[in-house]
PDB file of N, CA and C in Angstrom:
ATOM      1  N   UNK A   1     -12.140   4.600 -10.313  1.00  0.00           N
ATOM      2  CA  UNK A   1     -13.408   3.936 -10.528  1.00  0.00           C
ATOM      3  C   UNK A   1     -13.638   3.786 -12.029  1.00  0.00           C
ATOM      4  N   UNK A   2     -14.360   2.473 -12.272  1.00  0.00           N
ATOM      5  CA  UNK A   2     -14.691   2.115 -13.834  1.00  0.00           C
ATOM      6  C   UNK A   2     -15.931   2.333 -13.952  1.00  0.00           C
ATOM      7  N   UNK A   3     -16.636   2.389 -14.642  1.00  0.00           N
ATOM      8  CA  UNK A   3     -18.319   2.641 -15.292  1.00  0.00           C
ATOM      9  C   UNK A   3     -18.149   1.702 -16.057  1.00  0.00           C
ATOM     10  N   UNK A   4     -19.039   0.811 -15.580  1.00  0.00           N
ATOM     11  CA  UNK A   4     -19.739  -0.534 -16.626  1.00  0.00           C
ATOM     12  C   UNK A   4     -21.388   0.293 -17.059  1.00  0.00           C
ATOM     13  N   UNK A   5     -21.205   0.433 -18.884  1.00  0.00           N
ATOM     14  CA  UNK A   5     -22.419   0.986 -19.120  1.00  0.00           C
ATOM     15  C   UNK A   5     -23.350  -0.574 -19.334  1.00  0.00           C
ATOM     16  N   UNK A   6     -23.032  -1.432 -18.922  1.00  0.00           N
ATOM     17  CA  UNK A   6     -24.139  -2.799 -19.323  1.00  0.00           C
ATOM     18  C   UNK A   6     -25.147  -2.659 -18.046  1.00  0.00           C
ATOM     19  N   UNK A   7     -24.445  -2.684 -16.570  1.00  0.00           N
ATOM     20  CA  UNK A   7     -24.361  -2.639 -15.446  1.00  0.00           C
ATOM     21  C   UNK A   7     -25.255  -1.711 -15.130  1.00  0.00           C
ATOM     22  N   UNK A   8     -24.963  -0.465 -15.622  1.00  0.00           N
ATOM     23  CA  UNK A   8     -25.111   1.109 -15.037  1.00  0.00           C
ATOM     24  C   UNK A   8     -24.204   0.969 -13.732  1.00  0.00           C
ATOM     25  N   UNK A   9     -23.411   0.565 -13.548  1.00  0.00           N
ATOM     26  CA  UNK A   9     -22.563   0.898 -12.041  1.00  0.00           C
ATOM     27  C   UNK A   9     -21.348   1.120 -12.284  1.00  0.00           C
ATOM     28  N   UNK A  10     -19.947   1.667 -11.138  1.00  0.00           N
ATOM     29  CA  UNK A  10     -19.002   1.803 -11.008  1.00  0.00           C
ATOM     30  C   UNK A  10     -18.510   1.039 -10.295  1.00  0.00           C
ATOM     31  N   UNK A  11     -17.550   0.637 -10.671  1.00  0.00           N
ATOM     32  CA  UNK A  11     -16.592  -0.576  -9.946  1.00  0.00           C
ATOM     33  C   UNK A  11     -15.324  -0.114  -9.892  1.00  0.00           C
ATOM     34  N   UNK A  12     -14.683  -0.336  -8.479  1.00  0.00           N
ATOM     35  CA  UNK A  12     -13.128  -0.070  -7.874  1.00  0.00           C
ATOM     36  C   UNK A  12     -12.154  -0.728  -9.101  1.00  0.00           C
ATOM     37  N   UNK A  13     -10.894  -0.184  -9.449  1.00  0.00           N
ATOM     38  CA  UNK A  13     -10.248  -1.310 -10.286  1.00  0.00           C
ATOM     39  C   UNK A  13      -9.995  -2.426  -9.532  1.00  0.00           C
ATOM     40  N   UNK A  14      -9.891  -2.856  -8.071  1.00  0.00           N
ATOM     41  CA  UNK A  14      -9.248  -3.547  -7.852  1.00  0.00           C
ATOM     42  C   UNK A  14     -10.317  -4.799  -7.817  1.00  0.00           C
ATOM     43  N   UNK A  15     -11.735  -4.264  -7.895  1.00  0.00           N
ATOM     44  CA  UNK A  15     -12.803  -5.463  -8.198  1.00  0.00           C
ATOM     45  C   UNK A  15     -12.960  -5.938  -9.661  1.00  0.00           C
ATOM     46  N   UNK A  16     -12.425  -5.672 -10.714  1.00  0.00           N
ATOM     47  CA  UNK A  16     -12.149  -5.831 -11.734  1.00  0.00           C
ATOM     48  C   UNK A  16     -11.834  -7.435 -11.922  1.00  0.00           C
ATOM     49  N   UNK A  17     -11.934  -8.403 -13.045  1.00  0.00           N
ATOM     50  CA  UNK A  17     -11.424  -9.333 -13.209  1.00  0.00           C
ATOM     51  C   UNK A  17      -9.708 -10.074 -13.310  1.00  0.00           C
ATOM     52  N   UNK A  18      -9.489 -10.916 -13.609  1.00  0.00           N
ATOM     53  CA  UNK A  18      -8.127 -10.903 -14.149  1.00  0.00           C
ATOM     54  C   UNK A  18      -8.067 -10.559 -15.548  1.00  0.00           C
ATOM     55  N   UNK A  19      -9.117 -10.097 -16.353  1.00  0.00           N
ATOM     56  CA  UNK A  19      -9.036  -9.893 -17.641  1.00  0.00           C
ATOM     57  C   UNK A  19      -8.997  -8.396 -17.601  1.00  0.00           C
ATOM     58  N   UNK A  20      -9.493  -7.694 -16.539  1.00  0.00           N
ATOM     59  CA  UNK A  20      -9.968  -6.385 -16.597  1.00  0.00           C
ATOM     60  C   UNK A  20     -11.284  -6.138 -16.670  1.00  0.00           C
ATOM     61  N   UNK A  21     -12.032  -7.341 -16.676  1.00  0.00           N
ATOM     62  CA  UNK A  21     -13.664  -6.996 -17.397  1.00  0.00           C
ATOM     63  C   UNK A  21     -14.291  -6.930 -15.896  1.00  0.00           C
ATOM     64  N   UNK A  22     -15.519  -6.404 -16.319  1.00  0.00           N
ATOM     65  CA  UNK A  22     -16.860  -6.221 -14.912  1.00  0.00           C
ATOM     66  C   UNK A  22     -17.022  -7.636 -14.462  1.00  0.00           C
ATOM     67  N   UNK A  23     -17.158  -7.637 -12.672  1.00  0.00           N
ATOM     68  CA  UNK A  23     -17.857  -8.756 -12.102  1.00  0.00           C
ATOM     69  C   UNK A  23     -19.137  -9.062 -12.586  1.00  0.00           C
ATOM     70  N   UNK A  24     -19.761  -8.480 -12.934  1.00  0.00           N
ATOM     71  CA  UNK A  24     -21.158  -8.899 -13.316  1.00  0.00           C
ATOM     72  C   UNK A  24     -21.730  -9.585 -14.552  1.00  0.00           C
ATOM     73  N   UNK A  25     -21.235  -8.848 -15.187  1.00  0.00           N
ATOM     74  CA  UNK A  25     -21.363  -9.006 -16.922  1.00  0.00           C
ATOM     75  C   UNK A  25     -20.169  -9.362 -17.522  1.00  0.00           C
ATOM     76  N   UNK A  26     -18.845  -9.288 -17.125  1.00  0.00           N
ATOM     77  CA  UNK A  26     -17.483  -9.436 -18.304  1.00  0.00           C
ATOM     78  C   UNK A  26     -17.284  -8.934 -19.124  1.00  0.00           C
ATOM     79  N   UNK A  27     -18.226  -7.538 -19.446  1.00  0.00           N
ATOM     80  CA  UNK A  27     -17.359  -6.483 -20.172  1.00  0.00           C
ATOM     81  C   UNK A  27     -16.114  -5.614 -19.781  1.00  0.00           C
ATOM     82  N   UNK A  28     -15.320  -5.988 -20.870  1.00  0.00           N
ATOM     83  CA  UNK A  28     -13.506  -5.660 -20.447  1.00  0.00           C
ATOM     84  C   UNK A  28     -14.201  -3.806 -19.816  1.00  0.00           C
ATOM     85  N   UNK A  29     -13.321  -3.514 -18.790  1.00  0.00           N
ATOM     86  CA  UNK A  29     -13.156  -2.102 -19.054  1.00  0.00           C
ATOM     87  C   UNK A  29     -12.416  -1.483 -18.544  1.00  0.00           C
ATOM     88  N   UNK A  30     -11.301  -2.311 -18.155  1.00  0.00           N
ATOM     89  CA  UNK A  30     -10.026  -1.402 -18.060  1.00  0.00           C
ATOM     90  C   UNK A  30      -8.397  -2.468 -17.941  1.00  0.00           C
ATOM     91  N   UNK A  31      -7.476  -2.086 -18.009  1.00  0.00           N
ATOM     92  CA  UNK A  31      -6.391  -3.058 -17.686  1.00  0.00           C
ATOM     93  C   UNK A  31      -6.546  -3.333 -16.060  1.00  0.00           C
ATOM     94  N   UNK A  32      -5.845  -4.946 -16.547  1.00  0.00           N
ATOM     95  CA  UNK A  32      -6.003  -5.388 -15.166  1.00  0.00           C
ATOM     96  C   UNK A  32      -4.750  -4.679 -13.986  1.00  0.00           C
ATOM     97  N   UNK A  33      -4.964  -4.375 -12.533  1.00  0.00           N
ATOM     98  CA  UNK A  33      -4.586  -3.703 -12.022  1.00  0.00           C
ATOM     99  C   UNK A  33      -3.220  -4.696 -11.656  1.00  0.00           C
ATOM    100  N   UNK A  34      -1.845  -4.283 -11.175  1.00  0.00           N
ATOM    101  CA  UNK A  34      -0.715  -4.788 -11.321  1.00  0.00           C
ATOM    102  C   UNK A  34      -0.465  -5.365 -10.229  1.00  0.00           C
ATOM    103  N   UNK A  35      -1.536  -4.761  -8.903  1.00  0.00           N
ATOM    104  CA  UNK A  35      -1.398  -5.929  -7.474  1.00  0.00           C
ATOM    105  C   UNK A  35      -0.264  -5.910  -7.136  1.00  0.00           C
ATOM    106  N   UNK A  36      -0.360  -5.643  -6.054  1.00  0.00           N
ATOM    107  CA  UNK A  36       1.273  -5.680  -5.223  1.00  0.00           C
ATOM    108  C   UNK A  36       2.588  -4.586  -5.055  1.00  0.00           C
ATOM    109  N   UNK A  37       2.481  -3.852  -5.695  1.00  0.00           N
ATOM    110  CA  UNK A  37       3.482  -2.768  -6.397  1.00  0.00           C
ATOM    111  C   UNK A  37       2.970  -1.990  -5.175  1.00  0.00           C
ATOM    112  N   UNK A  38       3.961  -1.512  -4.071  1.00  0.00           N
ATOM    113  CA  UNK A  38       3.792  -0.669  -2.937  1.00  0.00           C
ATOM    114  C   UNK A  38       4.615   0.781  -3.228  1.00  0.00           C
ATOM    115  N   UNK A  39       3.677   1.302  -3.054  1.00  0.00           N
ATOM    116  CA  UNK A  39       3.867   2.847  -3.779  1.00  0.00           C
ATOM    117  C   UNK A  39       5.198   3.822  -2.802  1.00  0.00           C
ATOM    118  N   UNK A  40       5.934   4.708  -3.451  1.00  0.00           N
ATOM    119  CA  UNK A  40       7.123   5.252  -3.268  1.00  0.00           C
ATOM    120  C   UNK A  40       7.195   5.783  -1.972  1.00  0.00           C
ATOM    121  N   UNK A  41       6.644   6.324  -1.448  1.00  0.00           N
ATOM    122  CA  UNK A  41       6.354   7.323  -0.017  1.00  0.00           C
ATOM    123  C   UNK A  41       5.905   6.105   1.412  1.00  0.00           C
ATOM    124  N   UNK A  42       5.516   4.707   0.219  1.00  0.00           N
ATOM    125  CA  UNK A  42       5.458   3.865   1.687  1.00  0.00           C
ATOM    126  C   UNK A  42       6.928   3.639   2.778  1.00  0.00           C
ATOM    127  N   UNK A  43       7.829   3.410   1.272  1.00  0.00           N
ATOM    128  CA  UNK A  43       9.251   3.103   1.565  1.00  0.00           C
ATOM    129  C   UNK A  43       9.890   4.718   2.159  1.00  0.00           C
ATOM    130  N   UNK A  44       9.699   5.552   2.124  1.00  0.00           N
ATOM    131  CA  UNK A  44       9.672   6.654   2.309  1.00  0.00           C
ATOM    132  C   UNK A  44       9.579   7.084   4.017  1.00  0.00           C
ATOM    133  N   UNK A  45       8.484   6.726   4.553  1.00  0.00           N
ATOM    134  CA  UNK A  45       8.104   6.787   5.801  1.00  0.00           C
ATOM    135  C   UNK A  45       8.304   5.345   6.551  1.00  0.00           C
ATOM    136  N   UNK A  46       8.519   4.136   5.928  1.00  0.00           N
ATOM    137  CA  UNK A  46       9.702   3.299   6.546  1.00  0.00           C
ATOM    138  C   UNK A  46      11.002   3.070   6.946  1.00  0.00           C
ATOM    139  N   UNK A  47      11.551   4.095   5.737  1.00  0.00           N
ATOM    140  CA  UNK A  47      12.786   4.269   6.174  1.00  0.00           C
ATOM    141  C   UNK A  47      12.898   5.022   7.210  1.00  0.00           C
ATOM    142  N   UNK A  48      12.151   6.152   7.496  1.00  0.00           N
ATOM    143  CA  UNK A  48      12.439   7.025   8.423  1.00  0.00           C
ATOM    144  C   UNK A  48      12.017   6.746   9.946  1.00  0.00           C
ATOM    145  N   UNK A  49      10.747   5.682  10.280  1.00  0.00           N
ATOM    146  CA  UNK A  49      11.036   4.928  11.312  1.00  0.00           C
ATOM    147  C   UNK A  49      11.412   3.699  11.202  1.00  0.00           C
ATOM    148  N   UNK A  50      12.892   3.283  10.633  1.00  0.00           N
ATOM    149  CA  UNK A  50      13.798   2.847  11.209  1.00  0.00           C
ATOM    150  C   UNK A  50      14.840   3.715  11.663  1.00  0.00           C
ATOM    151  N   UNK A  51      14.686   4.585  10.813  1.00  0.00           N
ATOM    152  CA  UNK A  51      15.996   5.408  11.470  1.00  0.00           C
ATOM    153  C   UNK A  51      15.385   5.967  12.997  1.00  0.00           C
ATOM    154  N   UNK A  52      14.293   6.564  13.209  1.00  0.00           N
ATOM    155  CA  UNK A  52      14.244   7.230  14.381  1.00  0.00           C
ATOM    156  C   UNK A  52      14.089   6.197  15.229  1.00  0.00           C
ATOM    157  N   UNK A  53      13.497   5.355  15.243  1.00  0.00           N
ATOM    158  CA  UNK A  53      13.334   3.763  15.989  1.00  0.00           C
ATOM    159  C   UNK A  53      14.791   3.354  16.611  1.00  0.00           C
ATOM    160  N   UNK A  54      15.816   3.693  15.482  1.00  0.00           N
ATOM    161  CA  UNK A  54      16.801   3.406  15.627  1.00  0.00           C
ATOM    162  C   UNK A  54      17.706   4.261  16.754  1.00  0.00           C
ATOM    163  N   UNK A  55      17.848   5.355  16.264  1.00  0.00           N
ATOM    164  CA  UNK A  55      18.347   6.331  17.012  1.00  0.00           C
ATOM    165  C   UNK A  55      17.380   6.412  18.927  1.00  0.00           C
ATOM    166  N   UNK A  56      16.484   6.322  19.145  1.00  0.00           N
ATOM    167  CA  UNK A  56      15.491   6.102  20.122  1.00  0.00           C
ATOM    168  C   UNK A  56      16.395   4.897  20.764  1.00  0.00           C
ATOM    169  N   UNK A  57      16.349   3.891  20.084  1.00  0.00           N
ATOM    170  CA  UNK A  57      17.202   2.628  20.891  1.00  0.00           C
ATOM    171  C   UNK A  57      18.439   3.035  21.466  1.00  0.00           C
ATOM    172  N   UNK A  58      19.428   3.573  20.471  1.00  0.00           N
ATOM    173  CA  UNK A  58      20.742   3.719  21.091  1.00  0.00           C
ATOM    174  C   UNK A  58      20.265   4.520  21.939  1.00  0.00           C
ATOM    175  N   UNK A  59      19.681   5.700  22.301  1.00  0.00           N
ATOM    176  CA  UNK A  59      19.387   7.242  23.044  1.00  0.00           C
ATOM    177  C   UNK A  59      19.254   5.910  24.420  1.00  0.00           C
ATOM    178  N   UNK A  60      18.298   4.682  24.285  1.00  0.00           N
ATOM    179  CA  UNK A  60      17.816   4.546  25.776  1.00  0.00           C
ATOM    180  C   UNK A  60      18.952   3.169  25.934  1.00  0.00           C
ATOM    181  N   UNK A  61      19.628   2.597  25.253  1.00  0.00           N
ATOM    182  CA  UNK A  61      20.888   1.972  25.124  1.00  0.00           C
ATOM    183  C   UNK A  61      22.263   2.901  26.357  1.00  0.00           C
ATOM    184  N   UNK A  62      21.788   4.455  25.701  1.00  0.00           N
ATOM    185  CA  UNK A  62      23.131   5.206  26.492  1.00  0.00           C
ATOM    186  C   UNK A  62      22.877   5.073  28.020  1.00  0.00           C
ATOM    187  N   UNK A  63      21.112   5.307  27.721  1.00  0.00           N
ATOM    188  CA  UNK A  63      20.941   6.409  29.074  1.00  0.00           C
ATOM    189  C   UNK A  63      20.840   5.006  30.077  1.00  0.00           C
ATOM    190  N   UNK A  64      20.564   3.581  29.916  1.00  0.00           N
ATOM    191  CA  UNK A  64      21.163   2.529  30.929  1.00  0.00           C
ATOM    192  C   UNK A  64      22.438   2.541  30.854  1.00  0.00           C
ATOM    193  N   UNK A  65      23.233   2.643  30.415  1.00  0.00           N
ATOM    194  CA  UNK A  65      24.758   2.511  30.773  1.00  0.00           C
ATOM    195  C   UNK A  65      24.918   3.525  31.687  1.00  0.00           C
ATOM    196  N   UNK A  66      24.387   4.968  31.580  1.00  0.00           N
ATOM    197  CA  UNK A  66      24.904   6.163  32.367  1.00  0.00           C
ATOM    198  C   UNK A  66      24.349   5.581  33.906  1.00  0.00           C
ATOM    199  N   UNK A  67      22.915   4.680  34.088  1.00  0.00           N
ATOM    200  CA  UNK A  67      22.760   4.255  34.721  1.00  0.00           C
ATOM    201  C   UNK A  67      22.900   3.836  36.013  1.00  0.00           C
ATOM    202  N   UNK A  68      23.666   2.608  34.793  1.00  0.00           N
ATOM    203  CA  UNK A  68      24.526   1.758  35.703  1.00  0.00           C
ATOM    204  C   UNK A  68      26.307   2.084  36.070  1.00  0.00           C
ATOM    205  N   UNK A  69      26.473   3.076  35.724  1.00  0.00           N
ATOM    206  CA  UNK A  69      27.429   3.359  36.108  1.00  0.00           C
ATOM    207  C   UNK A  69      27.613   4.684  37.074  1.00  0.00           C
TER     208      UNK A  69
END
């Protein structure tokens, strides 16, 4: 959170301008936020359901073949 002292309020960075400045007034007060950049632990817990997703498929892949045979 930013503090606009013109304002008296706090603003999310991500309500911030493209300059960085307050919606209200356009005093700069912080860098503008970089948007888009998906943080390390997302990829993290994606990888890991694909893998179990994965492994789950073959598991019910086997257990129709044992099936059908």
């Amino acid at each position: 959170m930013t503090w606009c002292g013109q304002c008296d309020r706090d603003f999310d960075i991500g309500l911030l301008g493209e300059d960085g400045g307050c919606p209200v007034c356009g005093q700069w007060l912080a860098k503008p936020s970089r948007g888009g950049s998906v943080p390390w632990h997302f990829w993290v817990v994606a990888a890991g359901a694909v893998l179990y997703l994965g492994w789950r498929a073959l598991q019910g892949i086997i257990w129709v073949v044992q099936q059908i045979i």
